[in-house]
Protein backbone atom coordinates (compact mmCIF):
# COMPACT_ATOMS: atom_id res chain seq x y z
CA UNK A 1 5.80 24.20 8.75
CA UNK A 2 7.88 22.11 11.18
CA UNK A 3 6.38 20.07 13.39
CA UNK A 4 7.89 18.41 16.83
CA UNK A 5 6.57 15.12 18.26
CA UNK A 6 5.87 14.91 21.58
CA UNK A 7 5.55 11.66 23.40
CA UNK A 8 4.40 10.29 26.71
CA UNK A 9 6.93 9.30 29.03
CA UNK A 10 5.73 5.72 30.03
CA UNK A 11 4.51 6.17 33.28
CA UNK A 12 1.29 3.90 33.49
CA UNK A 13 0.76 0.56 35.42
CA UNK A 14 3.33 -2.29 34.48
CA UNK A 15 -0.19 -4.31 33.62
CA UNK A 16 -1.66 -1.54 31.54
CA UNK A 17 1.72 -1.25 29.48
CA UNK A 18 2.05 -4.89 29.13
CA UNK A 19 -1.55 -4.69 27.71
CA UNK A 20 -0.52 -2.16 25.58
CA UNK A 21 2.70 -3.78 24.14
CA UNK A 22 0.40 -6.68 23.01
CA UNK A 23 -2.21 -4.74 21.44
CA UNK A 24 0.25 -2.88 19.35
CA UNK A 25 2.03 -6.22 18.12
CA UNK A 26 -1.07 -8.30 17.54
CA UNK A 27 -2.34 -5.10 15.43
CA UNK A 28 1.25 -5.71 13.43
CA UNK A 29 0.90 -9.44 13.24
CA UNK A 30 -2.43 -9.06 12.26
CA UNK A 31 -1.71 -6.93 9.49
CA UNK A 32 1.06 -8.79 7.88
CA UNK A 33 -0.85 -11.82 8.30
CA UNK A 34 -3.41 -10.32 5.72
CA UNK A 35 -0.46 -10.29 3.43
CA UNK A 36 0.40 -13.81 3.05
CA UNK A 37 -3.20 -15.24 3.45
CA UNK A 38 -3.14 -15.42 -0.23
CA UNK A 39 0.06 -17.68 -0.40
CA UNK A 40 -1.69 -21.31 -0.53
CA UNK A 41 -4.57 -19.67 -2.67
CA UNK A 42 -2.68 -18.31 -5.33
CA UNK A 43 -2.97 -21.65 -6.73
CA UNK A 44 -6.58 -21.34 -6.62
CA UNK A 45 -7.01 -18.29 -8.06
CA UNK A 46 -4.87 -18.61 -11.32
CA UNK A 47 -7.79 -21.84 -11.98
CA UNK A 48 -10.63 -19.77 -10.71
CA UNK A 49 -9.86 -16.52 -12.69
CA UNK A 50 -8.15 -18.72 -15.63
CA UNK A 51 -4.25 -16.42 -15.83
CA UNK A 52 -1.03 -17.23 -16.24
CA UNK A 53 1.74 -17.61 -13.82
CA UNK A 54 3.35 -14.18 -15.04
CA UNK A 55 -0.15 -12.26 -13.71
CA UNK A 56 -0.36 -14.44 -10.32
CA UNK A 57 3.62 -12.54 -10.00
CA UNK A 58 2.12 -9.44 -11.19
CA UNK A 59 -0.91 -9.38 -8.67
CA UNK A 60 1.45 -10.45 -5.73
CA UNK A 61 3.79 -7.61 -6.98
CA UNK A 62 1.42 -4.80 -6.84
CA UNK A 63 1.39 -4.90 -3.19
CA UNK A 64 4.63 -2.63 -3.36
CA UNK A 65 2.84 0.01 -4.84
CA UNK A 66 0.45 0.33 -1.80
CA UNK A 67 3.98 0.06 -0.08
CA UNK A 68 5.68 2.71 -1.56
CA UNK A 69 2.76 5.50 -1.15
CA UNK A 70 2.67 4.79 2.65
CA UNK A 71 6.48 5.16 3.19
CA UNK A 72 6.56 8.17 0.13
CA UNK A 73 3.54 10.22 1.30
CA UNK A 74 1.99 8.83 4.76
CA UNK A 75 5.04 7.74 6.76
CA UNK A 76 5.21 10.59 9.00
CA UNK A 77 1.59 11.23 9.35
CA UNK A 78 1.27 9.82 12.98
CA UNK A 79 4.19 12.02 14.18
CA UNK A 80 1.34 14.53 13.89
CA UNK A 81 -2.22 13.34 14.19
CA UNK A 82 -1.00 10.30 16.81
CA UNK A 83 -0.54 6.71 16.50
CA UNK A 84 -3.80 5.52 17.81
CA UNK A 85 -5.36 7.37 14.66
CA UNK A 86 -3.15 6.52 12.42
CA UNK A 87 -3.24 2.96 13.09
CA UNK A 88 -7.13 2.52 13.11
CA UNK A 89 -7.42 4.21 10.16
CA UNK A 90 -4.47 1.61 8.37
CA UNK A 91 -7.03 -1.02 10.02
CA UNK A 92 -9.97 0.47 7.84
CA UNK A 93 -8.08 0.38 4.29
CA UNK A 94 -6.86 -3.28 5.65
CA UNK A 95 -10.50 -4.04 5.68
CA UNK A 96 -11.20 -2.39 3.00
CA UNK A 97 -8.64 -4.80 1.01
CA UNK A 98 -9.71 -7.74 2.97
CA UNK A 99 -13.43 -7.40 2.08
CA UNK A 100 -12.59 -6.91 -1.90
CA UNK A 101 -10.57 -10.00 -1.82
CA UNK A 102 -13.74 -11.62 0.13
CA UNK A 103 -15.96 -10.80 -3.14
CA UNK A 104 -13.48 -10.66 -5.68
CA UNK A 105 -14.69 -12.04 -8.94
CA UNK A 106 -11.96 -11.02 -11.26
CA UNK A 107 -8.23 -9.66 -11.67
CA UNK A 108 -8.85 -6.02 -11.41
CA UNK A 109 -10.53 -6.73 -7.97
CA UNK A 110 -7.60 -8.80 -6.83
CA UNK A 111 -5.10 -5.61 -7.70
CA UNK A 112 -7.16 -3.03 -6.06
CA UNK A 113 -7.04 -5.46 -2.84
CA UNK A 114 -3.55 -6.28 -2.70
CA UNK A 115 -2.60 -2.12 -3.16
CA UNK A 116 -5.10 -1.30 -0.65
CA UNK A 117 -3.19 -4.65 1.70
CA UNK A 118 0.25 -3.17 1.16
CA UNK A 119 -0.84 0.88 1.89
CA UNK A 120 -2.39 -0.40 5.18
CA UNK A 121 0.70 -2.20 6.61
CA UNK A 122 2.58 0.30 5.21
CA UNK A 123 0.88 2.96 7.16
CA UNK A 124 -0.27 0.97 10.08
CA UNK A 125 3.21 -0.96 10.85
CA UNK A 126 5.45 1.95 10.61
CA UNK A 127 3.25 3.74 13.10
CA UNK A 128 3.10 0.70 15.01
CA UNK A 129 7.02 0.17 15.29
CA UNK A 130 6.74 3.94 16.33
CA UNK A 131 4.37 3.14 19.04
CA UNK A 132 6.02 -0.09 20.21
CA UNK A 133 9.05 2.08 20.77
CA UNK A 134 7.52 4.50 22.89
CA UNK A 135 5.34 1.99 25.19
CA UNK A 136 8.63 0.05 26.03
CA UNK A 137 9.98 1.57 29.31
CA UNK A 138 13.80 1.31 28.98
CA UNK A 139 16.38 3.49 27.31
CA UNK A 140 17.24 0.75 24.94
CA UNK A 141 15.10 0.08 22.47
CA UNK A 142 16.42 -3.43 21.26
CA UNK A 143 13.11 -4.66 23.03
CA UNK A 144 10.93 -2.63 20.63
CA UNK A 145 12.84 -3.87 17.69
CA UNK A 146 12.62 -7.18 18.27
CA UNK A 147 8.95 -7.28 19.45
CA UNK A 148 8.15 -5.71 15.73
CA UNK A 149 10.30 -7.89 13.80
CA UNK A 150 9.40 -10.67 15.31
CA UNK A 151 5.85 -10.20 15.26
CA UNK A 152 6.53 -9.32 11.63
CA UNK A 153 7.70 -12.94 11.13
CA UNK A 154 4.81 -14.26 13.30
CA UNK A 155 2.08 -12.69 11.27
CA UNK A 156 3.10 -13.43 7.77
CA UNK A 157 3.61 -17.43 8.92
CA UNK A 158 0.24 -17.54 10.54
CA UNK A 159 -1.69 -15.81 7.81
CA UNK A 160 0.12 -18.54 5.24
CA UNK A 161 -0.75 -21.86 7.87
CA UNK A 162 -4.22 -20.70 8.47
CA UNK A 163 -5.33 -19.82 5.30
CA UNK A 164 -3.46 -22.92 3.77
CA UNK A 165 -5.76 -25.35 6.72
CA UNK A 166 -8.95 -23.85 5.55
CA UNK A 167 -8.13 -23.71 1.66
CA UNK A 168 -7.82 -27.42 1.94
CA UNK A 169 -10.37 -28.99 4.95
CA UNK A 170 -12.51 -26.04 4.73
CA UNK A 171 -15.30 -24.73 2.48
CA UNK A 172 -15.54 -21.90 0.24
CA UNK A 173 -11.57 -21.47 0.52
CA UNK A 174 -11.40 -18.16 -1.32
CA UNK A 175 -14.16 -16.69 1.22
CA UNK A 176 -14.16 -18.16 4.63
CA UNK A 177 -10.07 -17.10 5.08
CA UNK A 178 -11.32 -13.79 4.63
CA UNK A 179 -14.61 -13.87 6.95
CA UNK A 180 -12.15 -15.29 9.52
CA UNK A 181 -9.52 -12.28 8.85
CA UNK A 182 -12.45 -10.29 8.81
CA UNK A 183 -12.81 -10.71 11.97
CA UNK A 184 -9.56 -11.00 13.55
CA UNK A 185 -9.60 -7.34 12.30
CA UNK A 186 -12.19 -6.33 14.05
CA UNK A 187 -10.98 -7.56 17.74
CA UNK A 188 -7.79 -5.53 16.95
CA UNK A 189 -9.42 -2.33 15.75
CA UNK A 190 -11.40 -2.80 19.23
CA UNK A 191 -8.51 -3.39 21.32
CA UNK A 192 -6.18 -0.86 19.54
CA UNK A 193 -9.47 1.89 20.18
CA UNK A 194 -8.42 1.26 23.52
CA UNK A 195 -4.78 1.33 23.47
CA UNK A 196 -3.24 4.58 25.47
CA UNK A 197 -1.65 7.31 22.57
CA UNK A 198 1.95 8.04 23.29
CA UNK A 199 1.65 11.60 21.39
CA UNK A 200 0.87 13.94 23.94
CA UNK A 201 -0.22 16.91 22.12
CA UNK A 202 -1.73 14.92 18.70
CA UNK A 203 -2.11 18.10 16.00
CA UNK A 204 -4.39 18.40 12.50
CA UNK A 205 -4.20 16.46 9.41
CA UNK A 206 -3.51 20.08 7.70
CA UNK A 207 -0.37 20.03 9.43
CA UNK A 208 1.16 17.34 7.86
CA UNK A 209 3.52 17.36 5.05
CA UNK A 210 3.12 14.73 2.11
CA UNK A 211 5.89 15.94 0.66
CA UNK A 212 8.57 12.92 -0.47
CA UNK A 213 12.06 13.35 0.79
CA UNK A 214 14.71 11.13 0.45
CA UNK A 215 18.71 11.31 -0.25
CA UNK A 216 21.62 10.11 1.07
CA UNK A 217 24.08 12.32 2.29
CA UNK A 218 27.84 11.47 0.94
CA UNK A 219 29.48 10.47 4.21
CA UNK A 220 27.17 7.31 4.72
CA UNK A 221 26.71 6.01 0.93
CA UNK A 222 29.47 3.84 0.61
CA UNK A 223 28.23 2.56 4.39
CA UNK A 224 24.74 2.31 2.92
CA UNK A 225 25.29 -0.40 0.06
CA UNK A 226 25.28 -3.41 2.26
CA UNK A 227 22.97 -2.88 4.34
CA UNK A 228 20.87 -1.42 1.64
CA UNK A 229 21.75 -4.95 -0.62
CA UNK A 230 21.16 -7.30 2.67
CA UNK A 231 17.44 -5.77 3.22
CA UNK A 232 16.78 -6.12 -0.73
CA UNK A 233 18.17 -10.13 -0.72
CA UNK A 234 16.44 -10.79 2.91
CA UNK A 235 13.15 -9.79 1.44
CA UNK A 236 13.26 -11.28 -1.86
CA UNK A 237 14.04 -14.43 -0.07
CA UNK A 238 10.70 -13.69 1.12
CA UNK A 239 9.10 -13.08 -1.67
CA UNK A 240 9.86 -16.11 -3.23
CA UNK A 241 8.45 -18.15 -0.68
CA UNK A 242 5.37 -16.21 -0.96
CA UNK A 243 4.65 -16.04 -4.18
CA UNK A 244 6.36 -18.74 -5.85
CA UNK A 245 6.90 -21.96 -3.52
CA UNK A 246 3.29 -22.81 -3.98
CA UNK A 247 4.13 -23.40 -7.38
CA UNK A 248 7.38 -25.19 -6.92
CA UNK A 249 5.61 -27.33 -4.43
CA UNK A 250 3.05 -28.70 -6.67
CA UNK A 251 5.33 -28.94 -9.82
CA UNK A 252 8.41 -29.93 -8.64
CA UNK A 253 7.62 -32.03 -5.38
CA UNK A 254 4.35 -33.32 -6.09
CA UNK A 255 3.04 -32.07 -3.49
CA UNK A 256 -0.64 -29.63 -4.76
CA UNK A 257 -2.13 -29.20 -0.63
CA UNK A 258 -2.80 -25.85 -0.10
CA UNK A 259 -2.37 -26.47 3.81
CA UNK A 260 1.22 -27.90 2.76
CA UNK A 261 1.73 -25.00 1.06
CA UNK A 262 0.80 -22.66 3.92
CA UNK A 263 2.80 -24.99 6.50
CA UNK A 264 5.87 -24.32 4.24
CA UNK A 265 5.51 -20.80 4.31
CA UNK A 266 4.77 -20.69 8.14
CA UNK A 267 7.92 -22.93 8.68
CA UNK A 268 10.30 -19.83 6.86
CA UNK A 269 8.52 -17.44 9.03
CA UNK A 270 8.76 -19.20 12.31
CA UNK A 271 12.79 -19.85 12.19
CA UNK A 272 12.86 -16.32 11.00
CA UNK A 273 10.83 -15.28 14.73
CA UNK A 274 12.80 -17.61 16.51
CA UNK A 275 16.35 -16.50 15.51
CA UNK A 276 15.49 -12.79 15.96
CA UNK A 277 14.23 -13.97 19.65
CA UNK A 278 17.44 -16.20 20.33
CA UNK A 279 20.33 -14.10 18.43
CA UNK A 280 19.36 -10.23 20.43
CA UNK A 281 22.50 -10.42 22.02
CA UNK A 282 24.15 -10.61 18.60
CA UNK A 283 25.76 -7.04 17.24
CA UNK A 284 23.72 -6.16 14.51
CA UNK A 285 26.80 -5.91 11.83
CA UNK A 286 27.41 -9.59 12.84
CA UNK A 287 23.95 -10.44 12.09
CA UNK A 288 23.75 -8.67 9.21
CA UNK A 289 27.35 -10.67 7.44
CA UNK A 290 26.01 -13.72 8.97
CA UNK A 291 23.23 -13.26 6.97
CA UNK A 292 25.27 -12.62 3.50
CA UNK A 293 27.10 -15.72 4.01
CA UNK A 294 24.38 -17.44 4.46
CA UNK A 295 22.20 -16.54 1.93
CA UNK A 296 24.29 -18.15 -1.09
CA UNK A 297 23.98 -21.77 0.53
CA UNK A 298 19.96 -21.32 1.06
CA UNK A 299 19.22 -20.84 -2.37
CA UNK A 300 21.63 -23.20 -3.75
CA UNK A 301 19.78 -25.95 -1.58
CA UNK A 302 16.29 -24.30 -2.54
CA UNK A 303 17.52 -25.58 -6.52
CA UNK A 304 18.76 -29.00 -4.89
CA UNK A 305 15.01 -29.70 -3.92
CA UNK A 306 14.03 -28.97 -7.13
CA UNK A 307 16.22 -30.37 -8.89
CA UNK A 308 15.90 -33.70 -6.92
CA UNK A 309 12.29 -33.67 -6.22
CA UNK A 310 13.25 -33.97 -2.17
CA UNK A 311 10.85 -32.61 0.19
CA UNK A 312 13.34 -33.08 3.05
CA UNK A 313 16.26 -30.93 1.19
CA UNK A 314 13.56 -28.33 0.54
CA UNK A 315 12.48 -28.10 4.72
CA UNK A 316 16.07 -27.76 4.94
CA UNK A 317 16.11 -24.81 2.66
CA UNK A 318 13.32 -23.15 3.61
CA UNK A 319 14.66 -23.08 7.62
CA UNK A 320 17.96 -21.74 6.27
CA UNK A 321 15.92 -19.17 4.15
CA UNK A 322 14.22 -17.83 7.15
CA UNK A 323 17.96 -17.94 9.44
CA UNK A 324 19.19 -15.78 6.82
CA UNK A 325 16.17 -13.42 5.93
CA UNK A 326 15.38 -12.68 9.86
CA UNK A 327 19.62 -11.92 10.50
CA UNK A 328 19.63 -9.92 6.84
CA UNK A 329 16.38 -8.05 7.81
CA UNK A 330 17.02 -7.53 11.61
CA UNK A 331 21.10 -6.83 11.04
CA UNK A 332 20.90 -4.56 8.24
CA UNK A 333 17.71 -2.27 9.76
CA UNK A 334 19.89 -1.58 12.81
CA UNK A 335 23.18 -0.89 10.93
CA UNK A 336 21.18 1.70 8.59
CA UNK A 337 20.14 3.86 12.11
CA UNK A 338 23.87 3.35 13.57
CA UNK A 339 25.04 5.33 10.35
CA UNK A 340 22.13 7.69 9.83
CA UNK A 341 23.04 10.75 11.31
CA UNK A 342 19.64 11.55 13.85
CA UNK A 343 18.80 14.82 12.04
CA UNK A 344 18.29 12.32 8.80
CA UNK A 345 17.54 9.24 10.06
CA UNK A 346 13.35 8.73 8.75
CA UNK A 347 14.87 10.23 5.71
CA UNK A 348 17.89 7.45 4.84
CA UNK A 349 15.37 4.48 6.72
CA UNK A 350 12.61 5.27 3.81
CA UNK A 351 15.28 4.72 1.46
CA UNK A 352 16.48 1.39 3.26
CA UNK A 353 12.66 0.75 3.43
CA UNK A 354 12.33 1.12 -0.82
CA UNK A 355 15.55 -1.10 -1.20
CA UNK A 356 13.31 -3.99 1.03
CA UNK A 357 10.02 -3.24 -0.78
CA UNK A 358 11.65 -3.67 -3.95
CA UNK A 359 13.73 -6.63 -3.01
CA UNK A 360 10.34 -8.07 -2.07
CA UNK A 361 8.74 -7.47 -5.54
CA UNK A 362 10.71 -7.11 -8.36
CA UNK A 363 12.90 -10.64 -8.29
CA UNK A 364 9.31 -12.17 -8.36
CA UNK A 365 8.23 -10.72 -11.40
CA UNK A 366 11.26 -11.44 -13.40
CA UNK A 367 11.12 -15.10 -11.66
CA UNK A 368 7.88 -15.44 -12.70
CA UNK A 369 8.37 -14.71 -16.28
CA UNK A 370 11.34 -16.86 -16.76
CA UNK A 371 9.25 -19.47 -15.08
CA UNK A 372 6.47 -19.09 -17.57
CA UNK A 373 9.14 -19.70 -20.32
CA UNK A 374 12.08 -21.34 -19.31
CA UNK A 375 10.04 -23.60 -16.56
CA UNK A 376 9.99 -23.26 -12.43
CA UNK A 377 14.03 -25.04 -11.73
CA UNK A 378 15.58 -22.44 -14.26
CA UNK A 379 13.64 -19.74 -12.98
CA UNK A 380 14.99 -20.97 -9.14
CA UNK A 381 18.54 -20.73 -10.91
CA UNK A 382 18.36 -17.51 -12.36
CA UNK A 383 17.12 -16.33 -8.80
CA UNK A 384 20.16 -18.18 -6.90
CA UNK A 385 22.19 -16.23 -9.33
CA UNK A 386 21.00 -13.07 -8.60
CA UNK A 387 20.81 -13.27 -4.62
CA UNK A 388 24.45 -15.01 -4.89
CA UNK A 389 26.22 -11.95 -6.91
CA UNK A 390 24.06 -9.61 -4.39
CA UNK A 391 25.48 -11.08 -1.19
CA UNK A 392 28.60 -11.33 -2.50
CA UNK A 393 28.82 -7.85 -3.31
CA UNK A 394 27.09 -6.78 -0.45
CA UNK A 395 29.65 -8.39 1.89
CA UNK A 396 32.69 -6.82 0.20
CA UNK A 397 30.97 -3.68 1.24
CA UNK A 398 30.37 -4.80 4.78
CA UNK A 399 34.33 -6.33 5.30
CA UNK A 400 35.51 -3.23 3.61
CA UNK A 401 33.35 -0.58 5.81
CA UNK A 402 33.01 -2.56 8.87
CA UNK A 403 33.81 -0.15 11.56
């Protein structure tokens, strides 16, 4: 059956929407944040559990599997039910993954977290953009976008720096980051309980399709590539940083604190915030070229501070990472729903959405296995390979298809 959404028209107190609007993007903060609290422990983990480098990649890359279901089979489930629903439940299976990773004793239990950590945000933060969208006031929803991006950004840095502080001045550093997010949790399942729904007439579970549908219809794929390309280099950018710059810290720079390695990670993430905040005036095709120009020069300096052993050269690469992830990520999203047409749009953003997921996974796992035989500056050089041919590519497309 078909079934129409029907929102709210935003006609509350200017307070009580304000209230709202922060509810909704600490809930998506908090949620990413839970992804990247492993970043400075991965280290710890891989001695604790006693495996290699190519199954610390593998565990961080199973958290696009958890992905993938929520865009594939849940992503339209609060156009029905509602998004205060939909969200608390995401909050439950991010609890869920949070409190296996809290008593995790061996691999399996680390895999079964971090699917359970990427079907919650997957759920909960594409209902949340959803909500965000309908709580902001105006006609243009630039606002929306950049309060979920940005709080994107925000979350993943702050669940890196955090976790990183107490991993390295704290105690029990693979429990108390999770006691703490534990927590956290709860004051946002609380405070999203009491967050106003914007669907006005929410409907049954039974009337929701979990059908997958995706395609591209032939007047937008040649559009589609770049884009497409951008979102799958922005996010492996990200990736990297996540899963890998731990490593590269400790091997290459010398550097083994696990708040260090959190502080890196929160650095990539705040310049990403900070340039979606300061560049909202900029037209998202521009932002999203920008980005592809940019992206060749990052990595090239990421395998300078490798190479060199400089921690300064590698600061500098990690800012320039996050410029050119938050303009690749921000530019490219808005180009894909210029070009959908509306009667398609969910349909060709899920497809956007498995370019980024994958983009976000798969370049770690082959990373991570020429690491483990080839060592951590040829695996950085195969990567700045890949993301260079990608951009370039991707920016043919963009000059070529530009208006």
């Amino acid at each position: 059956m078909t079934y129409k959404t029907i929102t709210e028209p935003a006609h509350t107190g200017k307070r009580e929407n304000v209230a709202a609007l922060v509810s909704v993007a600490a809930m998506i903060a908090a949620l990413f944040a839970g992804s990247t609290a492993l970043t400075p422990l991965y280290v710890i983990y891989r001695e604790a559990f006693g495996f290699s480098q190519i199954t610390l990649t593998l565990v961080y890359a199973i958290y696009v599997v958890g992905n993938l279901a929520a865009l594939l089979l849940f992503g339209r489930i609060s156009d029905v039910i509602g998004r205060r629903p939909t969200v608390l439940v995401a909050v439950m299976v991010t609890v869920a993954s949070a409190a296996l990773f809290l008593f995790a004793h061996n691999l399996a239990a680390l895999e079964v977290a971090r699917v359970l950590s990427g079907l919650g945000i997957g759920v909960g933060v594409g209902s949340g953009t959803a909500w965000l969208s309908e709580l902001v006031v105006t006609e243009d929803k630039t606002y929306a976008s950049m309060i979920a991006t940005g709080t994107n950004f925000a979350g993943l840095g702050i669940g890196a720096l955090v976790a990183g502080l107490l991993a390295e001045y704290a105690p029990l550093p693979l429990r108390l980051p999770f006691i703490i997010y534990l927590a956290a949790l709860g004051v946002v399942a609380v405070s999203i309980w009491r967050t106003r729904e914007t669907v006005r007439k929410p409907g049954r579970l039974a009337d929701v399709s979990f059908r997958p549908r995706l395609g591209l219809p032939p007047e937008v794929r040649a559009h589609f590539v770049a884009p497409a390309v951008t979102g799958f280099g922005a996010m492996a950018l990200v990736g990297f940083f996540a899963a890998l710059a731990p490593g590269v810290l400790a091997g290459d720079l010398h550097i083994a604190s696990h708040a260090a390695a959190g502080a890196l990670f929160f650095e990539l993430a705040l310049v990403a915030a900070l340039t979606i905040v300061l560049t909202a005036r900029l037209a998202s095709r521009n932002a999203m070229l920008m980005a592809l120009s940019l992206m060749p020069p990052a990595v090239i300096l990421l395998v300078a501070a490798q190479w060199s052993g400089s921690l300064g050269i590698m600061l500098m690469a990690t800012a320039l990472c996050g410029i050119a992830a938050a303009l690749g990520y921000r530019g490219s999203l808005q180009v894909v729903n210029q070009i959908a047409p509306p009667a398609r749009r969910a349909e060709i953003a899920s497809v956007y959405f498995i370019c980024c997921f994958c983009g976000n996974a798969l370049p770690v796992v082959g990373i991570g296995m020429i690491s483990t035989v080839a060592g951590a500056t040829a695996a950085s050089i195969g990567f700045a390979c890949m993301i260079t041919v990608f951009a370039l590519a991707a920016l043919g497309f963009g000059m070529k298809y530009r208006g």
